[in-house]
Protein backbone atom coordinates (compact mmCIF):
# COMPACT_ATOMS: atom_id res chain seq x y z
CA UNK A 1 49.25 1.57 -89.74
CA UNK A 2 47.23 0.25 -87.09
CA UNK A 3 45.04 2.85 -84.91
CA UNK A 4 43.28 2.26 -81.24
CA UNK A 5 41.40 4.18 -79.31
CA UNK A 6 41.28 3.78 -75.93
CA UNK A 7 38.94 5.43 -73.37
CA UNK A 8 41.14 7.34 -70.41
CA UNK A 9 39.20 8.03 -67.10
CA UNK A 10 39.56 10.57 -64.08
CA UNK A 11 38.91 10.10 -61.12
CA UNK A 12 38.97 11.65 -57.84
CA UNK A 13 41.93 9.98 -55.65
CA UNK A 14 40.36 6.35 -55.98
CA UNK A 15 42.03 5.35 -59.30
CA UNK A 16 43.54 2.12 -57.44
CA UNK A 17 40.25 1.52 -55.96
CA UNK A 18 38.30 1.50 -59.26
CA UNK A 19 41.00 -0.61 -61.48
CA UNK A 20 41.62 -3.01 -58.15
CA UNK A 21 36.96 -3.36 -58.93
CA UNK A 22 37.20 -3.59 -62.70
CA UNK A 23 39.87 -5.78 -62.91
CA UNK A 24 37.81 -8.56 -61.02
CA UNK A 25 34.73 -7.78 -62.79
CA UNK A 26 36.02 -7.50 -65.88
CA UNK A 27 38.05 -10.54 -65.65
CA UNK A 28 41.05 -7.94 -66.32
CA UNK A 29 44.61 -7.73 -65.38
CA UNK A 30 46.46 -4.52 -64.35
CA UNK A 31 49.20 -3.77 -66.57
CA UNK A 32 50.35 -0.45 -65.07
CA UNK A 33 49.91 0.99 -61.31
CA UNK A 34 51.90 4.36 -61.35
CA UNK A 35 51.74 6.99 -58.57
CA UNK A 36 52.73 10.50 -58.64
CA UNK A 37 55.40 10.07 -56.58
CA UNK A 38 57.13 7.10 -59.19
CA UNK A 39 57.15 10.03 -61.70
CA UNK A 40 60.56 11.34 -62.47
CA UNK A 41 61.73 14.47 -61.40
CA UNK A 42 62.05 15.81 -64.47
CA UNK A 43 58.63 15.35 -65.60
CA UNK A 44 57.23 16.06 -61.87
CA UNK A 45 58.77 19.65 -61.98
CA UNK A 46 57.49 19.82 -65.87
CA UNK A 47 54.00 17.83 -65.69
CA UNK A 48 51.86 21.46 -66.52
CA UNK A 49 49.51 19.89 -64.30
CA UNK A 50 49.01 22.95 -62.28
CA UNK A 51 50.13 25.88 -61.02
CA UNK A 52 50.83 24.78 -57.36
CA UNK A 53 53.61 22.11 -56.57
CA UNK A 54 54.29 19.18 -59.02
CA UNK A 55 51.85 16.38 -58.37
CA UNK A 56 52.72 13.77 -55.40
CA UNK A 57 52.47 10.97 -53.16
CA UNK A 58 50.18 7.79 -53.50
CA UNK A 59 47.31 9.44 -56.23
CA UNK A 60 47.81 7.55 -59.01
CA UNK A 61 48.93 9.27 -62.18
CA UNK A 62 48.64 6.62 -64.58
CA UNK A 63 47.01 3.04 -65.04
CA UNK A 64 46.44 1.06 -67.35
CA UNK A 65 43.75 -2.29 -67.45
CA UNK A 66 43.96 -4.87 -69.72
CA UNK A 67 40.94 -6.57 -70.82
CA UNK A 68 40.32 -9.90 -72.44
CA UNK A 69 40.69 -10.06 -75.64
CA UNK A 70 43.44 -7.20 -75.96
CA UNK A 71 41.13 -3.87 -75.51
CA UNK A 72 42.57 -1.47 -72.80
CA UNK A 73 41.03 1.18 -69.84
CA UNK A 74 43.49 4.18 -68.91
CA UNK A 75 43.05 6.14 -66.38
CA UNK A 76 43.96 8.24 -63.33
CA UNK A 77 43.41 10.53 -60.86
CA UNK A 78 43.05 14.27 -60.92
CA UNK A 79 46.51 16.33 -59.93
CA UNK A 80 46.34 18.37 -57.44
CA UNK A 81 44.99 21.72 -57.83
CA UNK A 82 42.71 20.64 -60.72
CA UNK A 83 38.98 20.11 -59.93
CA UNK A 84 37.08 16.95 -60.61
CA UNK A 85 34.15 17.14 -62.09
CA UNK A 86 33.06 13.58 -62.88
CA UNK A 87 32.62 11.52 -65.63
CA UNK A 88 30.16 13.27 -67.83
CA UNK A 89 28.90 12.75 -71.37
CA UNK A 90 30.22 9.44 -72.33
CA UNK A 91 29.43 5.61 -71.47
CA UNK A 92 31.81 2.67 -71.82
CA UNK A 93 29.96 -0.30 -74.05
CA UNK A 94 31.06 -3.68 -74.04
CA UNK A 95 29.87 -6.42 -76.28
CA UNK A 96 30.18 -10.36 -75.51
CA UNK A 97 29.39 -13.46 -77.40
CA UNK A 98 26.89 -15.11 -74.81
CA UNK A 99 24.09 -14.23 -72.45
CA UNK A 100 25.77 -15.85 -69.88
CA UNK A 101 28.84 -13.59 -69.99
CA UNK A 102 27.09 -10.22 -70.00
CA UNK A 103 25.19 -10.65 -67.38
CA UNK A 104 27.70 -12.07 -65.61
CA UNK A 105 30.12 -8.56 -65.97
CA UNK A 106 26.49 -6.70 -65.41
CA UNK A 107 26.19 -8.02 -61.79
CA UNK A 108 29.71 -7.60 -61.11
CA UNK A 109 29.97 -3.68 -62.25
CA UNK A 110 26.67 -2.78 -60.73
CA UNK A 111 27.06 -4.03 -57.37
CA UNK A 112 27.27 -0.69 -55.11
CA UNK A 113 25.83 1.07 -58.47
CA UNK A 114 22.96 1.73 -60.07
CA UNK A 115 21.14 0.00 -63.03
CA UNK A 116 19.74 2.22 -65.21
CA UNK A 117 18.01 0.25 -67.79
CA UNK A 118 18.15 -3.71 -66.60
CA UNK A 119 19.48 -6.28 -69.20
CA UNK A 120 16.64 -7.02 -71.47
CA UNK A 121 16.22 -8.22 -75.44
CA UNK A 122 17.20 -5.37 -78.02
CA UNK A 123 16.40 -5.33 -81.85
CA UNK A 124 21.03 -5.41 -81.85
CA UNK A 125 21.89 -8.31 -79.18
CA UNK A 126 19.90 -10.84 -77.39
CA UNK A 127 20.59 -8.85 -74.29
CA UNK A 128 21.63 -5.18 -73.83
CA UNK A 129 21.39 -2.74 -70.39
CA UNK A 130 22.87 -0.06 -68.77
CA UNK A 131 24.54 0.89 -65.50
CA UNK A 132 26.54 3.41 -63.67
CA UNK A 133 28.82 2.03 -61.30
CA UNK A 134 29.62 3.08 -57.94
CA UNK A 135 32.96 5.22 -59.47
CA UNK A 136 30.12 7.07 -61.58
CA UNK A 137 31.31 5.59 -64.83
CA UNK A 138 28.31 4.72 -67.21
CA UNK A 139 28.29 0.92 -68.89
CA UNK A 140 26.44 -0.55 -71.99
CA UNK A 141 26.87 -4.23 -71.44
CA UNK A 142 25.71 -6.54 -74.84
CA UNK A 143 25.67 -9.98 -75.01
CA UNK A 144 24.77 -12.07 -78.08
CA UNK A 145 24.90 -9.49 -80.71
CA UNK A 146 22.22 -9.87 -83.65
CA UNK A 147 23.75 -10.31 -86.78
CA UNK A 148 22.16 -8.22 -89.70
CA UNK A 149 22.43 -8.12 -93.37
C-alpha cells in the first residue's frame, strides 16, 4: 500500500494569499480553494473547531497545491476562535535536479522574505540555502544533489 506524507500549513486568514504566491513560485497549480462558508452544514455545525459559532465566510478551510512532479502543500487558515501561533519548528525542503532551477524557486519564495543562509555549495548538493518567506514558512531549497556511495 502506498503511503504520502504531506506537510499541512496554518495560517492566519491569508491562506489564498500564500497558495495564490506559491503557486507561481513554485511553478504549482491549485487543486482545491475551499472556504468556510462552501462547507456543508452538517459538518459546519459539527467541525469541533471551537466553541463559538461554526467557522464562516471567505477564510479558507482547506487548500490544496499541487507541485510538479506530483508532491502536494495543504493548508488553511485558523477557525475562528482558535489562536494562531505561527509556523514553528519545522521547514519545508525541496530538492531539484539543476542549479538553475533552485535558485530560480529561491528568488521567487524569498522575495518580501528573508534569506537565512544564501544558496551556496554543500558537501549533499551543488547548491543548498535557506529562507523564510514573507507567510513565515521556513524553506530548504537544493539543487544538484551529490550522489554518494
Amino acid at each position: 500500500m502506498p503511503n504520502t506524507l504531506t506537510p499541512y500549513l496554518s495560517f492566519d486568514g491569508n491562506t489564498r494569499d500564500a497558495f495564490a504566491f506559491y503557486g507561481k513560485a513554485l511553478g504549482a497549480k491549485i487543486e482545491t480553494m475551499m472556504s468556510y462558508s462552501e462547507m456543508p452544514r452538517s459538518a459546519a455545525g459539527d467541525s469541533g473547531c471551537s466553541d463559538g459559532p461554526p467557522p464562516s465566510g471567505d477564510s479558507i478551510m482547506h487548500a490544496c497545491l499541487a507541485l510538479p512532479g506530483g508532491a502536494k502543500l495543504f493548508a488553511g487558515d485558523m477557525p475562528p476562535g482558535m489562536p494562531y501561533e505561527g509556523v514553528k519548528g519545522v521547514m519545508l525542503a525541496l530538492e531539484y535536479d539543476t542549479i538553475a532551477q533552485a535558485h530560480s524557486v529561491f528568488d521567487a519564495l524569498s522575495q518580501g522574505g528573508q534569506v537565512t543562509m544564501p544558496l551556496a555549495p554543500a558537501f549533499w548538493a551543488k547548491t543548498f540555502g535557506m529562507l523564510t518567506d514573507r507567510f513565515g514558512v521556513s524553506w530548504a531549497v537544493n539543487g544538484e544533489p551529490i550522489k554518494f556511495g
